[in-house]
C-alpha atoms as a PDB file:
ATOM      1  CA  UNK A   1      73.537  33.278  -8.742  1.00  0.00           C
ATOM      2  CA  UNK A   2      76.290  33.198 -11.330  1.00  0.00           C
ATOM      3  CA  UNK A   3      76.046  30.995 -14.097  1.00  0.00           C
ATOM      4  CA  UNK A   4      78.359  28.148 -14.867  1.00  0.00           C
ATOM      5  CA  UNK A   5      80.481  28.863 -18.186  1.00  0.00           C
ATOM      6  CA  UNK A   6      82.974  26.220 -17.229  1.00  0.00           C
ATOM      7  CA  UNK A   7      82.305  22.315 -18.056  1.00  0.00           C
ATOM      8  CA  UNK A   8      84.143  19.315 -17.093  1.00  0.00           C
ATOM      9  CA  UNK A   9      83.321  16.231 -19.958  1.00  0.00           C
ATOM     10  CA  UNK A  10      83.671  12.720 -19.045  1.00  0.00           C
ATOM     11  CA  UNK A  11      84.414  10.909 -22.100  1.00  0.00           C
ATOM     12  CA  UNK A  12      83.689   7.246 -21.949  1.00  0.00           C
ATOM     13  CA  UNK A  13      82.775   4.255 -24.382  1.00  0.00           C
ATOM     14  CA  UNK A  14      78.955   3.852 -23.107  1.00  0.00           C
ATOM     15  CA  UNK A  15      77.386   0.624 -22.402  1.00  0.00           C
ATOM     16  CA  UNK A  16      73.986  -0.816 -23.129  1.00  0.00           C
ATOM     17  CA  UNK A  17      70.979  -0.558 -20.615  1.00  0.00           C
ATOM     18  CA  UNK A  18      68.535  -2.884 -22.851  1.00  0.00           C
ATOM     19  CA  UNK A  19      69.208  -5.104 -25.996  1.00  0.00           C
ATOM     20  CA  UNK A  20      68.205  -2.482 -28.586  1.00  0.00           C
ATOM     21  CA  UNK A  21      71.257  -0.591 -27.102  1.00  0.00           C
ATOM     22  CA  UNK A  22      73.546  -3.445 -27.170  1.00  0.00           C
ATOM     23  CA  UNK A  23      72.620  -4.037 -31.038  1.00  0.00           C
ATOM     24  CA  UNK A  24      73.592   0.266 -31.181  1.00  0.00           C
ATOM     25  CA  UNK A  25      76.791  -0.347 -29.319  1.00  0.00           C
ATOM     26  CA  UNK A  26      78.086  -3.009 -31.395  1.00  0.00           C
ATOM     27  CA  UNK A  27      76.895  -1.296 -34.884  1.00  0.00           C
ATOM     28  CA  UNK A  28      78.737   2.049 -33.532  1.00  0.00           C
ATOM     29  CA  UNK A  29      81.521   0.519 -32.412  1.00  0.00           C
ATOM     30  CA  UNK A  30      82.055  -1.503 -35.499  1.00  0.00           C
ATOM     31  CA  UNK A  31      81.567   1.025 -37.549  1.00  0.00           C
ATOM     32  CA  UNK A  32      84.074   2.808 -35.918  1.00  0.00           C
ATOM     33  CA  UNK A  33      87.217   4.278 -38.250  1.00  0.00           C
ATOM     34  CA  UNK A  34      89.183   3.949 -35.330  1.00  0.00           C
ATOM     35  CA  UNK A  35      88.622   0.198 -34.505  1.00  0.00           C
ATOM     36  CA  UNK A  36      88.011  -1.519 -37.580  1.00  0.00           C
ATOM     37  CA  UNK A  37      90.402   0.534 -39.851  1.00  0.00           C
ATOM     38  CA  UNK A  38      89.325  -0.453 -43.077  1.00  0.00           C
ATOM     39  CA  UNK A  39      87.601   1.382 -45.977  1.00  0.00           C
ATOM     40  CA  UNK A  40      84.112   2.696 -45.258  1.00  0.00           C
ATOM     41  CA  UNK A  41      82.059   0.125 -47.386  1.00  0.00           C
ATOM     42  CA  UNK A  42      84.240  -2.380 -46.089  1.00  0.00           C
ATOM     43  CA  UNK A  43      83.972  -1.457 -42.491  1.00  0.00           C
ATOM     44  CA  UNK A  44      79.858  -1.168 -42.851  1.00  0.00           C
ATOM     45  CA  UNK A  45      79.697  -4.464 -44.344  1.00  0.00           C
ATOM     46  CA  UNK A  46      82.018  -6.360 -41.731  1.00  0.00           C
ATOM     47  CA  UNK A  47      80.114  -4.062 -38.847  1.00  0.00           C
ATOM     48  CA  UNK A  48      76.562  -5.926 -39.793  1.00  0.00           C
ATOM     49  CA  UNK A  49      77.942  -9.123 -39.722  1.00  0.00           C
ATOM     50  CA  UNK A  50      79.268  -8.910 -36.599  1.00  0.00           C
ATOM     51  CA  UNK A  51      76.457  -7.469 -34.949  1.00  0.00           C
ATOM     52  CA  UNK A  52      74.033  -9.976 -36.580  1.00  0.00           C
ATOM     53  CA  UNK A  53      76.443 -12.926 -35.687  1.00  0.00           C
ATOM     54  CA  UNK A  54      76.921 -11.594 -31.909  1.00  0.00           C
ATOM     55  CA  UNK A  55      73.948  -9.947 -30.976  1.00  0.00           C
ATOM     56  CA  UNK A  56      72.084 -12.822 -29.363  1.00  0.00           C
ATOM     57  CA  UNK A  57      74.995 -14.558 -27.906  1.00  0.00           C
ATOM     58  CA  UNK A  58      75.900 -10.786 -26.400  1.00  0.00           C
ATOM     59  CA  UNK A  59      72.999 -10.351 -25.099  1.00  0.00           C
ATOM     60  CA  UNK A  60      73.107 -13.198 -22.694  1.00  0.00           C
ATOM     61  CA  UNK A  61      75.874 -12.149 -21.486  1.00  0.00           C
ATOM     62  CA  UNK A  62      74.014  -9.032 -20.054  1.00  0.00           C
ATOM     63  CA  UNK A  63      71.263 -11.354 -18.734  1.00  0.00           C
ATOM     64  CA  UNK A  64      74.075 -12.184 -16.474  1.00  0.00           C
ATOM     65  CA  UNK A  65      74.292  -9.285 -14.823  1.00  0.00           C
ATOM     66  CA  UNK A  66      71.428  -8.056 -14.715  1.00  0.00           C
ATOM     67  CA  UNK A  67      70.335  -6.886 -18.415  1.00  0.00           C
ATOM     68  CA  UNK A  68      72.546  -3.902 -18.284  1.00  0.00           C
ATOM     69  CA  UNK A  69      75.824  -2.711 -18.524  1.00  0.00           C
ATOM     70  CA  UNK A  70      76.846  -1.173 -15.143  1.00  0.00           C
ATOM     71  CA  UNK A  71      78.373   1.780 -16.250  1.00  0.00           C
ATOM     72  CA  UNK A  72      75.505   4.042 -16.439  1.00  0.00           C
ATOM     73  CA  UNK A  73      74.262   4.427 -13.317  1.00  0.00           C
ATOM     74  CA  UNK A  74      77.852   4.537 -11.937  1.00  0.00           C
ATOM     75  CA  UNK A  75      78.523   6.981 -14.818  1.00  0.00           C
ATOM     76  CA  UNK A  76      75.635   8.993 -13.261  1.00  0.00           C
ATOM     77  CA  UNK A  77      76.777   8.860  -9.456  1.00  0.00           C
ATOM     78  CA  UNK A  78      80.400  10.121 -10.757  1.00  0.00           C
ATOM     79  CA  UNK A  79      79.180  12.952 -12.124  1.00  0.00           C
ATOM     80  CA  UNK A  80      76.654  14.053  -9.267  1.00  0.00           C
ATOM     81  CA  UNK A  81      79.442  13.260  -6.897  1.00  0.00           C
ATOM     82  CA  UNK A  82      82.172  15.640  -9.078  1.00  0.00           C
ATOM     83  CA  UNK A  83      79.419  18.416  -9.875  1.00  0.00           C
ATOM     84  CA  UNK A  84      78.791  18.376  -5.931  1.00  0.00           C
ATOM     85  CA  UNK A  85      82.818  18.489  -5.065  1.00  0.00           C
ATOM     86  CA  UNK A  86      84.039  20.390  -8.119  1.00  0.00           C
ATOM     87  CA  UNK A  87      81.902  23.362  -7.822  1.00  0.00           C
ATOM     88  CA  UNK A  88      83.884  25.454 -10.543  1.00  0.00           C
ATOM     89  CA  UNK A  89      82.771  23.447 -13.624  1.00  0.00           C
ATOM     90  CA  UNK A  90      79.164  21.819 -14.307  1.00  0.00           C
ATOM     91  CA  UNK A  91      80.078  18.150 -15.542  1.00  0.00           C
ATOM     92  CA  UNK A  92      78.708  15.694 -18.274  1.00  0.00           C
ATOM     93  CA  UNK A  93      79.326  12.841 -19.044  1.00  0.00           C
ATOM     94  CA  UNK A  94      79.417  11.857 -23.156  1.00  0.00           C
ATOM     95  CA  UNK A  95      79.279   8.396 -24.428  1.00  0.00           C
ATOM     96  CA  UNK A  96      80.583   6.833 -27.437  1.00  0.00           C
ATOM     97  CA  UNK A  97      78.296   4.349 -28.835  1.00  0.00           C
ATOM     98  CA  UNK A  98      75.034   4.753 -26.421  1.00  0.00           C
ATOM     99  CA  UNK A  99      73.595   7.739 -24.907  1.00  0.00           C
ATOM    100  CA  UNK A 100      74.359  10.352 -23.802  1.00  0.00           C
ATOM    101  CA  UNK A 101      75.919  10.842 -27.238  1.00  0.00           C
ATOM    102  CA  UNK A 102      78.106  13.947 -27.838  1.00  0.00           C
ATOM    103  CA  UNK A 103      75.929  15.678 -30.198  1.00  0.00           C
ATOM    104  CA  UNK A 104      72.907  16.120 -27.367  1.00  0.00           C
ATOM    105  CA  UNK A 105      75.249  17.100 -25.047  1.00  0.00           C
ATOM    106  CA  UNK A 106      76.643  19.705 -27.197  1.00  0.00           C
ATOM    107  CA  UNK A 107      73.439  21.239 -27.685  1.00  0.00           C
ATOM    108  CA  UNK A 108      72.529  21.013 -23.933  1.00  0.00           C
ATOM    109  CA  UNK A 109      76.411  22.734 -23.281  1.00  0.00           C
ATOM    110  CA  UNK A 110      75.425  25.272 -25.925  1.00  0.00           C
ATOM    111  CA  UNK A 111      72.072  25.896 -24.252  1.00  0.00           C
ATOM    112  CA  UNK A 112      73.437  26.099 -20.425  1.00  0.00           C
ATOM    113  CA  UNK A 113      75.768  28.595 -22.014  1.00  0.00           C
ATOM    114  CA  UNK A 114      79.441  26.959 -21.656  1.00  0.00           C
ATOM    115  CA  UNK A 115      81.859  28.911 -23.066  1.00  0.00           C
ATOM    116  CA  UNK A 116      84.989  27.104 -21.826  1.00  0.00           C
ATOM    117  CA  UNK A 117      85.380  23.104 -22.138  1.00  0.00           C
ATOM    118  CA  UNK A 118      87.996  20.620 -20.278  1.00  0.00           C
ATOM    119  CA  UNK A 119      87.295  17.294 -21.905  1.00  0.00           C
ATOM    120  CA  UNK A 120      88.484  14.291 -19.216  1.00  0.00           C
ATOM    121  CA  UNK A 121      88.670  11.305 -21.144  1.00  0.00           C
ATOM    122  CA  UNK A 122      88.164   8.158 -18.393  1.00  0.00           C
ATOM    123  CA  UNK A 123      91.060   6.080 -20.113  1.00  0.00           C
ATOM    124  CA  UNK A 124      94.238   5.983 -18.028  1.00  0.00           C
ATOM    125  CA  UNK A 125      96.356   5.327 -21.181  1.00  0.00           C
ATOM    126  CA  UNK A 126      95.918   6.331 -24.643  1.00  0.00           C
ATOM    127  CA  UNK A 127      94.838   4.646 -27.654  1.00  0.00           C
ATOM    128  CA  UNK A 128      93.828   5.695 -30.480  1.00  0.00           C
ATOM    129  CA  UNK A 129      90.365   3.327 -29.928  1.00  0.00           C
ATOM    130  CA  UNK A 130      89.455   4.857 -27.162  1.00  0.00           C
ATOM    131  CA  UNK A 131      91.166   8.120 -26.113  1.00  0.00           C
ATOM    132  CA  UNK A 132      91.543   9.760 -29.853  1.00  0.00           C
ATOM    133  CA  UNK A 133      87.874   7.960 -30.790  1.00  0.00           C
ATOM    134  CA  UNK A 134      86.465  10.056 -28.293  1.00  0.00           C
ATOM    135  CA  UNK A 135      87.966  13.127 -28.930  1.00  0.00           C
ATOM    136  CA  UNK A 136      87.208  12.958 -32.393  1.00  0.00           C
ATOM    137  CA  UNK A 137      83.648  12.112 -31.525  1.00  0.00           C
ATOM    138  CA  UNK A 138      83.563  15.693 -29.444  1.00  0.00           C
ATOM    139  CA  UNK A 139      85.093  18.032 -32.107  1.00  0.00           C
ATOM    140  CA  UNK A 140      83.096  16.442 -35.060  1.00  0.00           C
ATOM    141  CA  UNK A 141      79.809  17.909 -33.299  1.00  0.00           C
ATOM    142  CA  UNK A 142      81.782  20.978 -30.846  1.00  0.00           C
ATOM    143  CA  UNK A 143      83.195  22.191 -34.323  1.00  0.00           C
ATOM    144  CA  UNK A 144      85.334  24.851 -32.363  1.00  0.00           C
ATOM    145  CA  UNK A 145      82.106  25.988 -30.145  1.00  0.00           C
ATOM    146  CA  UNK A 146      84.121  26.064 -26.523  1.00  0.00           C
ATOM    147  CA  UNK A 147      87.763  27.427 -25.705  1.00  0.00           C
ATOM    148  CA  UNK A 148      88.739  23.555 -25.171  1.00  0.00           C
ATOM    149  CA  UNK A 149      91.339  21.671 -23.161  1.00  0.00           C
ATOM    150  CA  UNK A 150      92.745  18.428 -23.202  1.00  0.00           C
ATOM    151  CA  UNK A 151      93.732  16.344 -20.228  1.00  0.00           C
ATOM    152  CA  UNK A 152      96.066  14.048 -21.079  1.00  0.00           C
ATOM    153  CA  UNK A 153      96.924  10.168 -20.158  1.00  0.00           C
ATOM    154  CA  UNK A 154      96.740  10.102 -16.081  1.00  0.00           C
ATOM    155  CA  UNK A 155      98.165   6.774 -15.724  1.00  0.00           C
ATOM    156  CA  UNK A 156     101.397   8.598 -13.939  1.00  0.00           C
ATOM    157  CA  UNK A 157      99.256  10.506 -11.483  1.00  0.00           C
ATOM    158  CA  UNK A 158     100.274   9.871  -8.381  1.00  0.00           C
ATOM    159  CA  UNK A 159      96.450  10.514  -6.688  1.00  0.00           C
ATOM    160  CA  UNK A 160      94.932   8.410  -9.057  1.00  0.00           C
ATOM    161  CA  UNK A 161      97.323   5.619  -8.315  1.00  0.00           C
ATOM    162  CA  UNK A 162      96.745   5.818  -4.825  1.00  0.00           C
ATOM    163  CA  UNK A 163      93.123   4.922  -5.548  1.00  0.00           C
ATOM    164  CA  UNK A 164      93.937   1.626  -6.995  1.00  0.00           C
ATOM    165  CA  UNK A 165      96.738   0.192  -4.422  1.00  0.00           C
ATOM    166  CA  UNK A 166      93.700   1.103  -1.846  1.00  0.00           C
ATOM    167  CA  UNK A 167      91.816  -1.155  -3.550  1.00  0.00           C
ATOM    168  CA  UNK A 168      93.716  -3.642  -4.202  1.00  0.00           C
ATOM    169  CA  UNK A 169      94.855  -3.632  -0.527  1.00  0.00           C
ATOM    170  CA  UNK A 170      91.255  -4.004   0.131  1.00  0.00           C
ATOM    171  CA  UNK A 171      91.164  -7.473  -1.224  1.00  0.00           C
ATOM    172  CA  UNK A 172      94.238  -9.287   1.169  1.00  0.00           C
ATOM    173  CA  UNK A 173      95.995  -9.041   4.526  1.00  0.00           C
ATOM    174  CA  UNK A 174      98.332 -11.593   3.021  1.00  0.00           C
ATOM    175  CA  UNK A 175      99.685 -10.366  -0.483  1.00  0.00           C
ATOM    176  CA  UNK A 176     102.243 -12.916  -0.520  1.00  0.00           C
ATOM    177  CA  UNK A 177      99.954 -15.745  -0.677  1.00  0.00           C
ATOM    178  CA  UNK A 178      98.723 -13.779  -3.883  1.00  0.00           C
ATOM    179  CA  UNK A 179      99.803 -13.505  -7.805  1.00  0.00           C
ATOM    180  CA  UNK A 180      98.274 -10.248  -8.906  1.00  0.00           C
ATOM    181  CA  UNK A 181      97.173  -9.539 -12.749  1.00  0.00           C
ATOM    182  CA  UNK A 182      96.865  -5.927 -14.101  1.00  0.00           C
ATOM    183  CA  UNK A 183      94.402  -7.058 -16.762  1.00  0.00           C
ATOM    184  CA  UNK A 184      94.041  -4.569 -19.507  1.00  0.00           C
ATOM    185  CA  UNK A 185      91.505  -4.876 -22.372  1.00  0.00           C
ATOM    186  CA  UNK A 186      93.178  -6.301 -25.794  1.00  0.00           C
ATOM    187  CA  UNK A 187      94.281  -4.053 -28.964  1.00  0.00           C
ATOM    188  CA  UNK A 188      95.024  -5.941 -32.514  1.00  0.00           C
ATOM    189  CA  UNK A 189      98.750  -6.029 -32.580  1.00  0.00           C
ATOM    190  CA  UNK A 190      98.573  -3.897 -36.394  1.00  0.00           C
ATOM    191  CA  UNK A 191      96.916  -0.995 -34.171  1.00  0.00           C
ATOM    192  CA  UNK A 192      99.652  -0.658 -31.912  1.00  0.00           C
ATOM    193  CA  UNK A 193     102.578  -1.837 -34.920  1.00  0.00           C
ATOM    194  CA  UNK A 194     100.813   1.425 -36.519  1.00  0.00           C
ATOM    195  CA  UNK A 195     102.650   3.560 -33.486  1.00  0.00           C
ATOM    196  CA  UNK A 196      99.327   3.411 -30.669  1.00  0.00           C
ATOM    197  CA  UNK A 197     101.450   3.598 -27.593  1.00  0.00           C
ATOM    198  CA  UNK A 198      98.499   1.805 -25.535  1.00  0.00           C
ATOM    199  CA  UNK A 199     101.099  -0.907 -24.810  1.00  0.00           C
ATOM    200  CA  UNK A 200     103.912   1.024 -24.127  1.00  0.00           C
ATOM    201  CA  UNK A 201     101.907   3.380 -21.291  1.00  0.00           C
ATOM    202  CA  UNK A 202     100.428  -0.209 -20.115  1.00  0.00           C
ATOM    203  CA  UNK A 203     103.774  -1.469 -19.511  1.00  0.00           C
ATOM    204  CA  UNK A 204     104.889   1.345 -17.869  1.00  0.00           C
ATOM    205  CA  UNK A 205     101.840   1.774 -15.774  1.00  0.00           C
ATOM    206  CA  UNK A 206     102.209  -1.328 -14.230  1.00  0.00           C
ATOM    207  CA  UNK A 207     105.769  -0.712 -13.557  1.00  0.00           C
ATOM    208  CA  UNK A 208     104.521   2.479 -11.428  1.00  0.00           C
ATOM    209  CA  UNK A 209     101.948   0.440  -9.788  1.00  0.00           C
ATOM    210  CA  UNK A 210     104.203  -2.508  -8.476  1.00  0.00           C
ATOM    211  CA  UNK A 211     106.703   0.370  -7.046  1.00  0.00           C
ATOM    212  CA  UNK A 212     103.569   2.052  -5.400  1.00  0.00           C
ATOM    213  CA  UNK A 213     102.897  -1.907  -3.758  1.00  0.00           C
ATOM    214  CA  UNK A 214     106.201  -2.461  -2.739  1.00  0.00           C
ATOM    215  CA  UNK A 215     106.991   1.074  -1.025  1.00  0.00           C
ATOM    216  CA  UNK A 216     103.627   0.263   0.784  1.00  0.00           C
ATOM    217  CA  UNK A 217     104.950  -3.401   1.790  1.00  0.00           C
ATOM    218  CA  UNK A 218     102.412  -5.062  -0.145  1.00  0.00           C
ATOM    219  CA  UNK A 219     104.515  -7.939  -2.008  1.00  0.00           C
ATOM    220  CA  UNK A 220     102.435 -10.059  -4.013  1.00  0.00           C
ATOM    221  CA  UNK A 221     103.926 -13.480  -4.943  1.00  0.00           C
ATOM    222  CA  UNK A 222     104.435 -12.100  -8.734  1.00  0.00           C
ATOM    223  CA  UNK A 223     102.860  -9.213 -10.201  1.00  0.00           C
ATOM    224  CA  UNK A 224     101.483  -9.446 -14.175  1.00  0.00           C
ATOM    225  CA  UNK A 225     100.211  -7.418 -16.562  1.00  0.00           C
ATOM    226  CA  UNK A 226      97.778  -9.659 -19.548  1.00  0.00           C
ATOM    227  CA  UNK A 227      94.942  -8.758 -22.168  1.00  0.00           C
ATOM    228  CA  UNK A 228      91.509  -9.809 -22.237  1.00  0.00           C
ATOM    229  CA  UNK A 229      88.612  -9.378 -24.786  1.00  0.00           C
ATOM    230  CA  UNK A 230      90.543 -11.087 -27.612  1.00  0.00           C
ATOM    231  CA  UNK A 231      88.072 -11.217 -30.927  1.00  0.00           C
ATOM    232  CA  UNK A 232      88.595 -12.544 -34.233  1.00  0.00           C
ATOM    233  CA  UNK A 233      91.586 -14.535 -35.815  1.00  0.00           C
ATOM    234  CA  UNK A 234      94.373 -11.906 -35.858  1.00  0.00           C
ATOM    235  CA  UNK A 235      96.951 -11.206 -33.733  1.00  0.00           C
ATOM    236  CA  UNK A 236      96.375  -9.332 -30.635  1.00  0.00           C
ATOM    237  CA  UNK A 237      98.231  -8.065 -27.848  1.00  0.00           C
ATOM    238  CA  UNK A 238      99.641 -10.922 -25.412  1.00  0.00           C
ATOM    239  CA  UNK A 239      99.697 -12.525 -22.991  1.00  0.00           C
ATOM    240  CA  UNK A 240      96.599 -13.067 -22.904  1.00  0.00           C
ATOM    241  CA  UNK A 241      94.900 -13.125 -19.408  1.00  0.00           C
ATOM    242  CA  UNK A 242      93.571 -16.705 -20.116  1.00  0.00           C
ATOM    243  CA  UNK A 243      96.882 -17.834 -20.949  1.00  0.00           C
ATOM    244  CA  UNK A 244      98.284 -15.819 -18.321  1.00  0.00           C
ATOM    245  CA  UNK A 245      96.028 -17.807 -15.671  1.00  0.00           C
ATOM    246  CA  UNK A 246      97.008 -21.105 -16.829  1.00  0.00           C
ATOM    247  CA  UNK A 247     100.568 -19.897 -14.757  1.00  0.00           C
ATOM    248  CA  UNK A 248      98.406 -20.064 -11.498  1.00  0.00           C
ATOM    249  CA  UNK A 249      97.253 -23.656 -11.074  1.00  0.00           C
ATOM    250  CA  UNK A 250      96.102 -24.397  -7.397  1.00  0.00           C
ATOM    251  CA  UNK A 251      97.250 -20.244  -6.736  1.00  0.00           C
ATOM    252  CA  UNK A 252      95.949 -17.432  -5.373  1.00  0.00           C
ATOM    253  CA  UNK A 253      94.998 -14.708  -7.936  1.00  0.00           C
ATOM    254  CA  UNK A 254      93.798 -11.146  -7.345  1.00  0.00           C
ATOM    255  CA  UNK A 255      92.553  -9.415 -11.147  1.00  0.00           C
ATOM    256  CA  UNK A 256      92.484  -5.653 -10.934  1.00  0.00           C
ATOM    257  CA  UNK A 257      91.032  -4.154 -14.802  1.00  0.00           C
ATOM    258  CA  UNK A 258      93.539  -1.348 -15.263  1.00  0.00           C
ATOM    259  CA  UNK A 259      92.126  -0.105 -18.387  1.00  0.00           C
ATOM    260  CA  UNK A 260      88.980   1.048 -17.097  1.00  0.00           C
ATOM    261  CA  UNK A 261      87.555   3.901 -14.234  1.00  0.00           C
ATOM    262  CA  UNK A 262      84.449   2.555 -14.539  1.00  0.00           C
ATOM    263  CA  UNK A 263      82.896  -1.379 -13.965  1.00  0.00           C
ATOM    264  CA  UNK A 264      81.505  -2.265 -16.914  1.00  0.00           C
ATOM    265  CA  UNK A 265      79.976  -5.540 -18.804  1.00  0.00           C
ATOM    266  CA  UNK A 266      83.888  -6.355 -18.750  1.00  0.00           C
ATOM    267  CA  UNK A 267      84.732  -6.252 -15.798  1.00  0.00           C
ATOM    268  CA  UNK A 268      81.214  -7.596 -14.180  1.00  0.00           C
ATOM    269  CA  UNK A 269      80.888 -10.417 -16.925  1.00  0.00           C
ATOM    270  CA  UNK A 270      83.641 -10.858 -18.696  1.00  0.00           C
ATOM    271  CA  UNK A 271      86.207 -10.720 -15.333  1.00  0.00           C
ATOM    272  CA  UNK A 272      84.043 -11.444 -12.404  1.00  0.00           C
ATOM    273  CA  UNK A 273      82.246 -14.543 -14.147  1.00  0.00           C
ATOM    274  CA  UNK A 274      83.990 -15.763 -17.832  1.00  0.00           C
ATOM    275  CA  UNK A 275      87.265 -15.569 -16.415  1.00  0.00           C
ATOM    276  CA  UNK A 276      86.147 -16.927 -13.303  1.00  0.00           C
ATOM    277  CA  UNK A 277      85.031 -20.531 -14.871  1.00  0.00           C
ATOM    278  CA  UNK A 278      87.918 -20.459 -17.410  1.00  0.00           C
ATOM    279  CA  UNK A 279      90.364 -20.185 -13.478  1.00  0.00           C
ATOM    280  CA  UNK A 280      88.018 -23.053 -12.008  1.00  0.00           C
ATOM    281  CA  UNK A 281      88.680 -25.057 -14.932  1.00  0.00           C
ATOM    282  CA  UNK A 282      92.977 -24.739 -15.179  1.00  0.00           C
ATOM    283  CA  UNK A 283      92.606 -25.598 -10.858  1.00  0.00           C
ATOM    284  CA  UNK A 284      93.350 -21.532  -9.898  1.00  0.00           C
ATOM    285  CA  UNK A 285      92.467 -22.017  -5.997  1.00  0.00           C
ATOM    286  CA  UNK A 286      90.884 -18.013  -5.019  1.00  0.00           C
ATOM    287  CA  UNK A 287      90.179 -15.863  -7.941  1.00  0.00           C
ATOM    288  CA  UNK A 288      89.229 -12.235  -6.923  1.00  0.00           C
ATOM    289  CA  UNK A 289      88.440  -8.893  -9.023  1.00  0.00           C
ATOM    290  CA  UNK A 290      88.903  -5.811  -8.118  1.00  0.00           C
ATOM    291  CA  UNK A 291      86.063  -3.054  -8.626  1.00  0.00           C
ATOM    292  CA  UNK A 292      87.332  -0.025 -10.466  1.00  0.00           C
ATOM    293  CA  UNK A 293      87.914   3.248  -8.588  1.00  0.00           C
ATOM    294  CA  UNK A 294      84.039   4.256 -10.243  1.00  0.00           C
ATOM    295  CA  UNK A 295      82.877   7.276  -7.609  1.00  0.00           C
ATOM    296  CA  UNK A 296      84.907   6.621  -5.296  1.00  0.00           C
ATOM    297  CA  UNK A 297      85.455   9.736  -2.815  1.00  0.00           C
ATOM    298  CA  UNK A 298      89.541   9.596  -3.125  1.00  0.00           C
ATOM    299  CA  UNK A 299      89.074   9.306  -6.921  1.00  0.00           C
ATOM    300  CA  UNK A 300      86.870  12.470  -7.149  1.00  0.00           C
ATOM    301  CA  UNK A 301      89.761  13.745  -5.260  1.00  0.00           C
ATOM    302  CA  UNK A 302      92.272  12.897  -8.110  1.00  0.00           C
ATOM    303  CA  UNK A 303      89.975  14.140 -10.584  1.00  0.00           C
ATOM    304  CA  UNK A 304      90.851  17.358  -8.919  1.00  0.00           C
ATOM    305  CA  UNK A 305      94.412  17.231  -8.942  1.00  0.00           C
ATOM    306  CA  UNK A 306      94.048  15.447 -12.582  1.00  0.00           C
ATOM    307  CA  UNK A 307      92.672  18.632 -14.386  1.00  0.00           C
ATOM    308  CA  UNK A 308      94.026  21.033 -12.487  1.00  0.00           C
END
């Protein structure tokens, strides 16, 4: 049997599966040039307070649901399901800030013998947090080992699209008795003053989206896009989706998290139960979130069509 030479990388952020991994997540992320951009002593300084101020507090969070971050093992099902479906390239997945971490999986690439590289990072829109982070992360260890390409920002792909109005459809009969929010993780405003066009792709996404409802019938009572994971006293993106749901007293509101492929601790915590209480409280009457398109059979069909 021929071997493989071809590999399809899932980049992603990671999430923890225990607390010593949630302490590693928050010290990499912190100490991340692209998130806090700050000088390096600076940066390391503000990282360990953060973690040693959040830590505990994070971590019961996770105790929530279920003392680990989701995205692993759906992490793990995506690939098995693309390696089975995509027979032409053997995939990984590579994490940011908890295993598998880019510089093991180089070394495994190197010893399965890849030679050519398509790097897939699972952020619909770019941002220089996430999408550049990543890649960055990849060529820091690769250093020019694998012919490599690039896919870019799918958020205009028509398959992938499709994947989300399914589920969204999935959640109503009625759409009209529903306000839907496209709720999209938060950026510092500097970040995207300093030319990210996260917001810009966002906007625009959600413009595709609501066309994509409407040619299918599916007219929600008003259709919103907001940010959620707002840290810290500076300025971030708005509206912000608590904000947002103070709009929707004694309404109807479907959530569906547009910035992510795969449920995470933000979309299992922070969506399905923080935002949840803060809608009980402001008198929101049904408050539903969608799951993410994760392994989903049409969306390893996309991935096709994505990197081809």
């Amino acid at each position: 049997m021929q071997e493989n030479k071809k590999a399809l990388v899932l980049l992603n952020m990671g999430g923890a599966r225990n607390k010593d991994e949630l302490k590693m997540f928050l010290t990499n992320m912190f100490n991340d040039k692209n998130i806090l951009t700050v000088n390096p002593l600076l940066r390391k300084m503000i990282a360990f307070f953060i973690v040693k101020s959040r830590l505990d507090e994070a971590w019961t969070n996770y105790e929530e649901i279920g003392n680990a971050s989701p995205i692993n093992p759906l992490t793990e099902k995506l690939v098995n399901k693309v390696n089975e479906k995509i027979g032409e390239y053997k995939t990984y997945q590579m994490m940011r800030y908890t295993p598998p971490f880019a510089k093991d999986v180089i070394a495994q690439m190197k010893e399965d013998g890849i030679e050519e590289v398509v790097l897939l990072p699972l952020y619909p829109q770019y941002s220089t947090t996430t999408t550049k982070s990543s890649l960055e992360d990849f060529e820091k260890y690769a250093k020019g080992a694998f012919e490599t390409r690039v896919i870019e920002p799918f958020y205009k792909n028509e398959a992938f699209n499709n994947c989300i109005i399914d589920e969204i459809s999935s959640q109503t009969n009625f759409p009209q008795d529903f306000n839907l929010i496209f709720s999209a993780h938060g950026l510092p405003q500097k970040i995207v003053d300093a030319g990210d066009p996260y917001e810009k792709q966002m906007i625009e996404h959600v413009e595709i989206l609501t066309s994509m409802l409407n040619n299918r019938g599916m007219n929600f009572k008003s259709i919103n896009l907001a940010y959620q994971s707002k840290v810290g006293p500076m300025k971030w993106l708005d509206p912000s989706l608590d904000e947002m749901l103070t709009n929707f007293k004694s309404e109807n509101v479907i959530i569906y998290p547009i910035a992510f492929i795969v449920d995470n601790s933000e979309t299992d915590f922070e969506l399905a139960i923080e935002y949840k209480e803060i809608a009980e409280e402001i008198g929101v009457n049904e408050f539903k979130v969608c799951k993410c398109v994760n392994d989903n059979d049409t969306f390893i069909e996309a991935i096709k069509n994505i990197i081809k």
